[in-house]
Protein backbone atom coordinates (compact mmCIF):
# COMPACT_ATOMS: atom_id res chain seq x y z
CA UNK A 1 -15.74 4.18 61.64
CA UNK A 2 -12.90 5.29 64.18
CA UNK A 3 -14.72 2.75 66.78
CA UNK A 4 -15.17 -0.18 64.28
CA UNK A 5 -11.32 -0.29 63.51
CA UNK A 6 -10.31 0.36 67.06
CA UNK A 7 -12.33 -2.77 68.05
CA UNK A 8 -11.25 -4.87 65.04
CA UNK A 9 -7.62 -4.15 65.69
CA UNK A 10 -8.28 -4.78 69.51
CA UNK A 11 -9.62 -7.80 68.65
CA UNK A 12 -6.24 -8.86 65.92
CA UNK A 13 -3.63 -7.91 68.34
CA UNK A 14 -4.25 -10.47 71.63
CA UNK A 15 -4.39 -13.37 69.02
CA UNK A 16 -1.11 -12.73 67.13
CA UNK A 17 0.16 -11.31 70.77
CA UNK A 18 -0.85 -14.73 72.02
CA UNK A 19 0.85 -16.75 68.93
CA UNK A 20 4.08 -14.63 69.67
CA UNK A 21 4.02 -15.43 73.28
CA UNK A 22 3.59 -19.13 72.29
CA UNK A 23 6.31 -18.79 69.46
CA UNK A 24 8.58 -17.41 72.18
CA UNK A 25 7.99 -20.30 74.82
CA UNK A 26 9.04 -22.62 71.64
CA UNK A 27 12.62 -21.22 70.99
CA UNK A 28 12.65 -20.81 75.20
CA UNK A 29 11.81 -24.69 75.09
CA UNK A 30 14.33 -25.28 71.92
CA UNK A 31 17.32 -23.30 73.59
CA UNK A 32 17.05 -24.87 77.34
CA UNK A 33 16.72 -28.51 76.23
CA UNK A 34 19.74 -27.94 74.10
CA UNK A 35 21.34 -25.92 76.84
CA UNK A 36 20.73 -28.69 79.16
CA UNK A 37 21.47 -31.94 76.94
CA UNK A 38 24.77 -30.68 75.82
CA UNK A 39 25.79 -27.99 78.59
CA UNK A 40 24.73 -29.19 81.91
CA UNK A 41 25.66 -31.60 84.39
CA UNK A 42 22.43 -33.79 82.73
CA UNK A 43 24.77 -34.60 80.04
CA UNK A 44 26.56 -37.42 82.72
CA UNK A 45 23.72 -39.60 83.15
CA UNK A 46 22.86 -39.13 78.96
CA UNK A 47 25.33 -42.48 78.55
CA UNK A 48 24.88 -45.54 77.41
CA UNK A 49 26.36 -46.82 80.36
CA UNK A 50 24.27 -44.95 82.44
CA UNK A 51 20.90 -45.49 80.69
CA UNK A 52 21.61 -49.62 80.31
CA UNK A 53 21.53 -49.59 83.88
CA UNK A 54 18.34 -47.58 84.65
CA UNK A 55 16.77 -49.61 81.81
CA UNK A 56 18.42 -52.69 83.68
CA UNK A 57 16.92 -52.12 87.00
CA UNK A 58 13.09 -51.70 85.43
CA UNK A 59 13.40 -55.51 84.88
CA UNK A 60 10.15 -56.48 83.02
CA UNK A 61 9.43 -52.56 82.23
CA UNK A 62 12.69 -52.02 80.14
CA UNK A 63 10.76 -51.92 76.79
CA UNK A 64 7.99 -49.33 77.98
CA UNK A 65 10.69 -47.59 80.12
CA UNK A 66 13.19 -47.13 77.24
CA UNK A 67 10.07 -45.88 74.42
CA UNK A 68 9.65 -42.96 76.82
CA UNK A 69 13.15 -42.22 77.34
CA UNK A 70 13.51 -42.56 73.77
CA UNK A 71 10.71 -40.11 72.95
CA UNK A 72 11.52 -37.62 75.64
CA UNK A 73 14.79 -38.07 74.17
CA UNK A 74 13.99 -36.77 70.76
CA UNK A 75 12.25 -33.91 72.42
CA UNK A 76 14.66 -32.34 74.06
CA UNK A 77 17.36 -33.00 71.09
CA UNK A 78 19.26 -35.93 72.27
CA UNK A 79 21.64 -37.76 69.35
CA UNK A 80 19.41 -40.24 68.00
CA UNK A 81 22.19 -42.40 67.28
CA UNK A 82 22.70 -42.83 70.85
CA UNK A 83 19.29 -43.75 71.55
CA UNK A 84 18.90 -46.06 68.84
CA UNK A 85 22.27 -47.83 69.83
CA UNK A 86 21.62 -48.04 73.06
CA UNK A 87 18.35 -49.73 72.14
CA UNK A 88 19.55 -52.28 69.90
CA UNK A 89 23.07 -52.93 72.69
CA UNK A 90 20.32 -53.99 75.67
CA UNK A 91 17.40 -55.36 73.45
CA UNK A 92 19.51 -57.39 70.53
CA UNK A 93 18.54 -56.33 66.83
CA UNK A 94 15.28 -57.08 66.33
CA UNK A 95 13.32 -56.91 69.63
CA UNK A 96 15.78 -53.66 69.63
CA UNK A 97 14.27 -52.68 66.20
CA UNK A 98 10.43 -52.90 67.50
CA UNK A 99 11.40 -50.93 70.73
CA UNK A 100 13.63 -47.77 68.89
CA UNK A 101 10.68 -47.20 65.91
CA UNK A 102 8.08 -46.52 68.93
CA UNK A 103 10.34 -44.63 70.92
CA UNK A 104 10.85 -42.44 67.01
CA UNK A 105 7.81 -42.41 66.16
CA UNK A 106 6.23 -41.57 69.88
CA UNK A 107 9.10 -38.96 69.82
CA UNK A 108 8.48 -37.54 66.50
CA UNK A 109 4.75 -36.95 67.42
CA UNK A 110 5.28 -35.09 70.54
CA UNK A 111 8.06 -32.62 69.36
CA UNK A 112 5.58 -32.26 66.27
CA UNK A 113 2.51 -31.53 67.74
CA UNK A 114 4.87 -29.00 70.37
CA UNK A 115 6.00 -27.22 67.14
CA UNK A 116 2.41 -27.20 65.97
CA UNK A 117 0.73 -26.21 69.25
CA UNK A 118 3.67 -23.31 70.34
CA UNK A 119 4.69 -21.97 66.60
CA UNK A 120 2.49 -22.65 64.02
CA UNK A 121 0.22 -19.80 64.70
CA UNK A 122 2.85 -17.38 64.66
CA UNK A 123 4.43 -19.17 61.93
CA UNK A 124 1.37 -18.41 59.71
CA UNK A 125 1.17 -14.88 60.32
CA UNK A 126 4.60 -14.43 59.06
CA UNK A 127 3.81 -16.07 55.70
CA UNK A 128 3.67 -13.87 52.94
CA UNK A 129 2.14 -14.71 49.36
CA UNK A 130 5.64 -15.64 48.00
CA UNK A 131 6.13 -18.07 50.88
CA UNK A 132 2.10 -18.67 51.10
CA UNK A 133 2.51 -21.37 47.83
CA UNK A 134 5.12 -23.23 49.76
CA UNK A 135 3.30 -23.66 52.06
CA UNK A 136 0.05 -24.83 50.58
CA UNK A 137 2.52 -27.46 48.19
CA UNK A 138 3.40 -29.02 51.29
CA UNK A 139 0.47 -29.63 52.76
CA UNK A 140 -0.81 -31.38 49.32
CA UNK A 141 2.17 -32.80 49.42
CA UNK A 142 3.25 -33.68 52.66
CA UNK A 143 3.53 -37.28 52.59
CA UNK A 144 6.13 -37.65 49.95
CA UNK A 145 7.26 -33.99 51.03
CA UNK A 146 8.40 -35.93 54.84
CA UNK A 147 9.31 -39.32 53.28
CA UNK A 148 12.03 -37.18 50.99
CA UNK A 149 13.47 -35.61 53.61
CA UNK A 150 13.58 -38.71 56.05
CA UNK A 151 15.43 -40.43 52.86
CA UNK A 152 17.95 -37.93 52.79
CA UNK A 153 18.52 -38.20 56.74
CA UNK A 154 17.42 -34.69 57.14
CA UNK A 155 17.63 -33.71 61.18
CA UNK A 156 15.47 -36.10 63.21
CA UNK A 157 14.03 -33.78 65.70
CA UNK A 158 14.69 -30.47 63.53
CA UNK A 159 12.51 -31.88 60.84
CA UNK A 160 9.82 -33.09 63.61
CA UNK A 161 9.55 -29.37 65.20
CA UNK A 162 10.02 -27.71 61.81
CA UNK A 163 7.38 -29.79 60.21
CA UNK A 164 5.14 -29.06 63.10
CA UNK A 165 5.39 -24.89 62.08
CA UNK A 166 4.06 -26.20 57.88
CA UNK A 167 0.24 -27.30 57.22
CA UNK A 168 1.74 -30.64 56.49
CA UNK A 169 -1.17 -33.08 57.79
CA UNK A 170 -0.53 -35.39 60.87
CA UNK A 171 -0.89 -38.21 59.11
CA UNK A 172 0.98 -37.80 56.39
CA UNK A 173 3.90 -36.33 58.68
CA UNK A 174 3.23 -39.77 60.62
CA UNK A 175 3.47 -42.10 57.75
CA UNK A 176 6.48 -40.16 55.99
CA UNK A 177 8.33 -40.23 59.00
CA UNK A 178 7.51 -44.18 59.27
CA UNK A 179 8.38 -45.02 56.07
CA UNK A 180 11.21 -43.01 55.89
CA UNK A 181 13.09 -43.85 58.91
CA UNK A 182 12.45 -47.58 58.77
CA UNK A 183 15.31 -48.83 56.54
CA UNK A 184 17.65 -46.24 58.28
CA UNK A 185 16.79 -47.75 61.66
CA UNK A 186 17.20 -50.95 61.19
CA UNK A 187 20.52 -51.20 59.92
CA UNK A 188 21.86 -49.37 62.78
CA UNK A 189 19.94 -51.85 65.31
CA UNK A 190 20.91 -54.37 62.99
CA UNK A 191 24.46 -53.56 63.29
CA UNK A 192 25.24 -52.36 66.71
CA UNK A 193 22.76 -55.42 67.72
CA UNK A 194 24.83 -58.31 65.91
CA UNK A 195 27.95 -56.39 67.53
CA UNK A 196 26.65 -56.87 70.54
CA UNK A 197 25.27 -60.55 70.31
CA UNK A 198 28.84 -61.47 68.61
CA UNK A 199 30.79 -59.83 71.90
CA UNK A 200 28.57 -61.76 74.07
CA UNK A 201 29.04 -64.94 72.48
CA UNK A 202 32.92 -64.35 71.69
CA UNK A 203 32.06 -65.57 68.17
CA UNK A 204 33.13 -62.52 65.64
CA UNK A 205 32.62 -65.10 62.55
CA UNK A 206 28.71 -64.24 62.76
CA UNK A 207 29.70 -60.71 61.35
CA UNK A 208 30.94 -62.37 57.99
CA UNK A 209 27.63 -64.04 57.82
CA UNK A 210 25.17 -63.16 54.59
CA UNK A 211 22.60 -61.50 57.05
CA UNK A 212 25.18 -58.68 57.90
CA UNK A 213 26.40 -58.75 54.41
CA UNK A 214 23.16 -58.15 53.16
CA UNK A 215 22.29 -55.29 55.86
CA UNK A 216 25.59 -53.71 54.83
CA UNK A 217 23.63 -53.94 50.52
CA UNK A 218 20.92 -52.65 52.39
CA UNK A 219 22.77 -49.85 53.55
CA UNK A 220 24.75 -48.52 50.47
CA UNK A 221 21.17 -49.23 48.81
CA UNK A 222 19.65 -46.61 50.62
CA UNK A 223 21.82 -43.71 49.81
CA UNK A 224 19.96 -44.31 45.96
CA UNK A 225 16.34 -44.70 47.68
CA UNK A 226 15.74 -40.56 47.88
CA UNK A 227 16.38 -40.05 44.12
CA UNK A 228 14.37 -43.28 43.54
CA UNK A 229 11.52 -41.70 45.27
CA UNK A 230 11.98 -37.94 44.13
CA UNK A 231 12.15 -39.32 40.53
CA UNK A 232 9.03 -41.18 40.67
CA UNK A 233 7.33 -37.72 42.46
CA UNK A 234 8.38 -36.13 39.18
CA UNK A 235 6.68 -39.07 37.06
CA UNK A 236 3.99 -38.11 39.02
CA UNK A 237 3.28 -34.38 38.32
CA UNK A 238 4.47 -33.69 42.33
CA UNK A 239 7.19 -31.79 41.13
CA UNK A 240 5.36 -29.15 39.85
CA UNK A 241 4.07 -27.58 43.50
């Protein structure tokens, strides 16, 4: 029997030795793209000023060019406000709209499927039974369990990396980040975009307009929207996970 277990816990160890080694390139990807975003000399060219004018020089390849600098963007733990304002400052609010939810949602799926690829592994073998339920609920779960905490403007790329580590399904991680990101992002693009379009055309009346008015309802609307939805999950029976 001595040889059986030798070769059974030979054959164990390189796999979870192999999930730690891919855990550990994770946080070593986690701490130098924060180390680099906020800490380095990088940080200068991470402007709006800056990034209007790259975007500004790729003439007819500004939209493309600015949904991968969004999405690498999101990766490496850039402010999504800045993105997203920088989007709807060059593009206007609603071409600006289209251009930030790719960039989010291209984002969102890259830093998830990193998490998933690098940690999840490791993640799993750390698990215990308590934890093991939690687990399981959110991958039954998973597409109100994302929408929820997109409602509650839980950290964008945090939530994207730490959802990558659960069972949650792709597609329901895809479609709860979607849905629940779409109301938020508009009203900034919305905002910053009708800024911008007023500044251009010198005419700050447009800002008293109903549209505005409405985005601003819109806006103190959605701070209701997550106990909407987490009520009507209880209605449901998804409360009970």
């Amino acid at each position: 029997m001595q040889p059986l277990n030798r070769s059974i816990s030979n054959s164990s160890n390189p796999s979870r030795g192999s999930a730690a080694a891919r855990a550990f390139a994770l946080g070593l990807f986690i701490v130098a793209a924060i180390v680099v975003v906020r800490f380095s000399p990088v940080r200068e060219y991470l402007t709006a000023d800056h990034l209007g004018r790259v975007l500004d020089a790729a003439g007819l390849w500004a939209p493309l060019a600015f949904v991968f600098i969004y999405a690498a963007g999101v990766c490496l733990f850039v402010p999504g406000v800045l993105l997203t304002s920088l989007g709807a400052g060059v593009f206007g609010p609603f071409r600006g709209f289209l251009w930030v939810m790719a960039g989010a949602m291209l984002g969102a799926s890259l830093s998830f499927y990193i998490g998933r690829t690098l940690g999840r592994d490791f993640a799993a073998s750390l698990i215990g039974d308590r934890l093991r339920k939690y687990d399981d609920a959110i991958e039954r779960n998973g597409f109100a369990t994302v929408l929820y905490l997109r409602l509650v403007y839980f950290p964008f790329t945090a939530l994207n990396f730490g959802m990558g580590l659960t069972r949650v399904r792709f597609l329901d991680y895809f479609w709860g980040t979607l849905l629940g990101i779409v109301v938020g992002t508009f009203i900034i693009t919305y905002f910053v975009g009708t800024l911008r379009d007023a500044w251009l055309a010198g005419d700050w009346a447009r800002l008293l307009a109903w549209q505005p008015l409405a985005v601003l309802a819109l806006f103190v609307f959605s701070f209701f929207i997550p106990r909407i939805v987490e009520k009507v999950r209880n209605r449901n029976g998804g409360g009970r996970d």
